[in-house]
Every structure is written in C-alpha cells, then in structure tokens.
C-alpha atoms as a PDB file:
ATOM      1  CA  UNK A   1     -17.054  16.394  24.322  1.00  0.00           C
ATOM      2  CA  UNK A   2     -14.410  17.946  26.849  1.00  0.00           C
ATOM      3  CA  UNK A   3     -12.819  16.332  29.532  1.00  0.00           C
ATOM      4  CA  UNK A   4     -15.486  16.708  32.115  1.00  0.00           C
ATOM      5  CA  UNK A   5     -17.828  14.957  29.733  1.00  0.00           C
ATOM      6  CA  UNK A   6     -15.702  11.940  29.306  1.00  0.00           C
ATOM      7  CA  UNK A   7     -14.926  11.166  33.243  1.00  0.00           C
ATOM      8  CA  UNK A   8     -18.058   9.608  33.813  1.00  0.00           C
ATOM      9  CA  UNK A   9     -17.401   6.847  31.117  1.00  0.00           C
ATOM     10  CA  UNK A  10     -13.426   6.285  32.347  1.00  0.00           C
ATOM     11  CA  UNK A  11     -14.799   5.838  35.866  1.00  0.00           C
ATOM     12  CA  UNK A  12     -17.558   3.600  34.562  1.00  0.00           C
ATOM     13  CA  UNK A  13     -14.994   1.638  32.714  1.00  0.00           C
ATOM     14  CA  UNK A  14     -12.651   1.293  35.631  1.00  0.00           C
ATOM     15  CA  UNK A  15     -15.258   0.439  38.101  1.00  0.00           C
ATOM     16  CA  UNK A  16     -16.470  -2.033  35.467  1.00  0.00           C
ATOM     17  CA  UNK A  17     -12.924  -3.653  35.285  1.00  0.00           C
ATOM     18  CA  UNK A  18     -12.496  -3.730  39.054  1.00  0.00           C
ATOM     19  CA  UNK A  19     -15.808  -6.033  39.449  1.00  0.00           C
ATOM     20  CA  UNK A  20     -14.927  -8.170  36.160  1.00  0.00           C
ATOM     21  CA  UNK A  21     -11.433  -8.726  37.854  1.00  0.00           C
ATOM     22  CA  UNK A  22     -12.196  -9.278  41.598  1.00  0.00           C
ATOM     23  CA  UNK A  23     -13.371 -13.024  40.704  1.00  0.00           C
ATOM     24  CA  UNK A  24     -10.016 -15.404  40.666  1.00  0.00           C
ATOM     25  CA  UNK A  25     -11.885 -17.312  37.908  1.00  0.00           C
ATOM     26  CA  UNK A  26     -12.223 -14.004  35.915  1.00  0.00           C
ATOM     27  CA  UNK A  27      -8.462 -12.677  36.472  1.00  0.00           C
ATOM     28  CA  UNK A  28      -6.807 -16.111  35.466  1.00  0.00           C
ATOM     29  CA  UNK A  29      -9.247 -16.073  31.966  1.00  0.00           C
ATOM     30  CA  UNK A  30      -8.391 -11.973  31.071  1.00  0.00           C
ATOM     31  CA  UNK A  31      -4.682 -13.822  31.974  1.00  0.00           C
ATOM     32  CA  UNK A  32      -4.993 -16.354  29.597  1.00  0.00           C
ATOM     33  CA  UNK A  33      -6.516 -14.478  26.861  1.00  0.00           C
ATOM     34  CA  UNK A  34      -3.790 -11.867  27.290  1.00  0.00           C
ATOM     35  CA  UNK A  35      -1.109 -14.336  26.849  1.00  0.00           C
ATOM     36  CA  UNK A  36      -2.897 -15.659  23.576  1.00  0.00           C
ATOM     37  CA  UNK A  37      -3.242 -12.680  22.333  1.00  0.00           C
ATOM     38  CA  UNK A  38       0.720 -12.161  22.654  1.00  0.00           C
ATOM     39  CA  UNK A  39       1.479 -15.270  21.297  1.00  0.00           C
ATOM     40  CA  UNK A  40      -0.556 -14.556  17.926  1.00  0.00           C
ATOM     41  CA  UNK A  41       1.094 -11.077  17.631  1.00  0.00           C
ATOM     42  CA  UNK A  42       4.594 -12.386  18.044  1.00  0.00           C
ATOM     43  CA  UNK A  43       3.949 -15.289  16.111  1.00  0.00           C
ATOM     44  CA  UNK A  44       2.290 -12.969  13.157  1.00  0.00           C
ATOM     45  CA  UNK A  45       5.457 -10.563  13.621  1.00  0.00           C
ATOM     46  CA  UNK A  46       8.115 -12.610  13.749  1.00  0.00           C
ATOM     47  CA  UNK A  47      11.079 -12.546  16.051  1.00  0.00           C
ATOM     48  CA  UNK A  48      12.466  -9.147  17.720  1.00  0.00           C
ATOM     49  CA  UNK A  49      15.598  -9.713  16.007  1.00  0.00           C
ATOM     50  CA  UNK A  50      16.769  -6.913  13.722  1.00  0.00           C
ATOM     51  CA  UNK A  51      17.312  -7.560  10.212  1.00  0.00           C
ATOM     52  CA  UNK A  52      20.775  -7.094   8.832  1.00  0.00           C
ATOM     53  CA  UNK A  53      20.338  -3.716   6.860  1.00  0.00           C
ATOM     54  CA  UNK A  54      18.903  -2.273  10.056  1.00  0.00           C
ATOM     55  CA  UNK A  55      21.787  -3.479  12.085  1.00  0.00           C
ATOM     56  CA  UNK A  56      24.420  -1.616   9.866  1.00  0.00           C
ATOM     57  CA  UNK A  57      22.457   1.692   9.131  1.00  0.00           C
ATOM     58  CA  UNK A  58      23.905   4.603   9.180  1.00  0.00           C
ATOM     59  CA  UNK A  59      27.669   3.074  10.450  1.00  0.00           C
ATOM     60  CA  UNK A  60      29.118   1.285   6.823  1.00  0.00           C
ATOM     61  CA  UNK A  61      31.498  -0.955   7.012  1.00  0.00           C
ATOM     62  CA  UNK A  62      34.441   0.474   6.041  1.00  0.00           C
ATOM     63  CA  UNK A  63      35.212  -1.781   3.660  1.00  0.00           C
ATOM     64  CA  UNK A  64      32.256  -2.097   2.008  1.00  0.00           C
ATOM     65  CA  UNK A  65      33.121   1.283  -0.091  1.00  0.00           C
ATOM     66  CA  UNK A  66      29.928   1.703  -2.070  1.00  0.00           C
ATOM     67  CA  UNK A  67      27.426   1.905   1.407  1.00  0.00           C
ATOM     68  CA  UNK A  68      29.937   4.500   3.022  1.00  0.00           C
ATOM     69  CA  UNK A  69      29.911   6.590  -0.358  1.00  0.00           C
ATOM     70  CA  UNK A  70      26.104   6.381  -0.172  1.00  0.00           C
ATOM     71  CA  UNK A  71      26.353   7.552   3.533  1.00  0.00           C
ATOM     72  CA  UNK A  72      28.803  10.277   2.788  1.00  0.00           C
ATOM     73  CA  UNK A  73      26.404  11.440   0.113  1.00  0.00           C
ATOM     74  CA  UNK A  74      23.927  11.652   2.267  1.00  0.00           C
ATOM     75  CA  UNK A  75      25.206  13.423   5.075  1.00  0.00           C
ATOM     76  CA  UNK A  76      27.200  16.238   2.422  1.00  0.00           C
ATOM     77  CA  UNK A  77      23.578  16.821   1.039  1.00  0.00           C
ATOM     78  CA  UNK A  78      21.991  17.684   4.434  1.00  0.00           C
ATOM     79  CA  UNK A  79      25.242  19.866   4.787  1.00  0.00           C
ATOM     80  CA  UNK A  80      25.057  21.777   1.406  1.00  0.00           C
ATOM     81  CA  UNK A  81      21.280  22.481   1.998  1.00  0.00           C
ATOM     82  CA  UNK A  82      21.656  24.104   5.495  1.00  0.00           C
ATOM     83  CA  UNK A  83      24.816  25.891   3.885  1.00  0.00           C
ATOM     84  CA  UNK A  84      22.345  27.138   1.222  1.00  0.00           C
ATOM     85  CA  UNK A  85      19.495  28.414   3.689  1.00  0.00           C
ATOM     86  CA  UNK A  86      22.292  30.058   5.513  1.00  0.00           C
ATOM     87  CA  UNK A  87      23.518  32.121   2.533  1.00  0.00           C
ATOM     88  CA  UNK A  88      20.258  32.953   1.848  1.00  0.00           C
ATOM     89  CA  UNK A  89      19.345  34.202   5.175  1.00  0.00           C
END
C-alpha cells in the first residue's frame, strides 16, 4: 500500500482525534491517562540518572591505570586495522 493508499486512514485518524478531544471531559481523561502511563514507565525504568561505568566511558581516570590501558588498547586496534586496509589498498 503506497502513500496515497494510506492518507485516507491518517486523515480518518486525525479527524477521529479532533472529535474525541474537543470535549473538556475527554481532553482532561487522555491527560490523565497520559500522565499514568509516564509514571509506570519511569517507575518500571528507574531514574534518568546514569550509572557510574557510563559516566566514565571512554575518558579513564588517569589513575585508575588498568581502564586507560584497556582504552589505549582499544583505540591502537582501530588504528592498526585502518593502517592495515591502507597497506592493502
């Protein structure tokens, strides 16, 4: 079904939405439920508050010498492959 097949439903939809919402009554209920349903998603994921290993990622402390050998690691790998595919080339 193209684009020109699917209009008819959008409009329906909007024009459905418009009547269900023109009542007060209506609009503070589709309010309501919309603020339950955000309360039972933040309360089923948690805070917005990033977790410590996401906090630090990618910038070690640099004291803590084992995480900035890991990152070091990492980033020399990425380095020797492009070197590789550039030898190659």
């Amino acid at each position: 079904m193209g684009k020109a097949g699917k209009m008819p439903y959008v409009l329906l939809g909007f024009g459905m939405a418009g009547a269900l919402l023109s009542s007060k009554e209506n609009r503070e209920k589709v309010l309501g439920l919309v603020g339950k349903v955000k309360k039972k998603a933040m309360d089923l994921w948690g805070s917005q508050e990033e977790s410590e290993w996401l906090k630090k990622a990618g910038r070690p402390d640099p004291y803590d010498f084992e995480d900035a050998k890991m990152v070091e690691e990492g980033a020399q790998y990425s380095i020797n492959y492009y070197n590789k595919k550039v030898q190659q080339s």
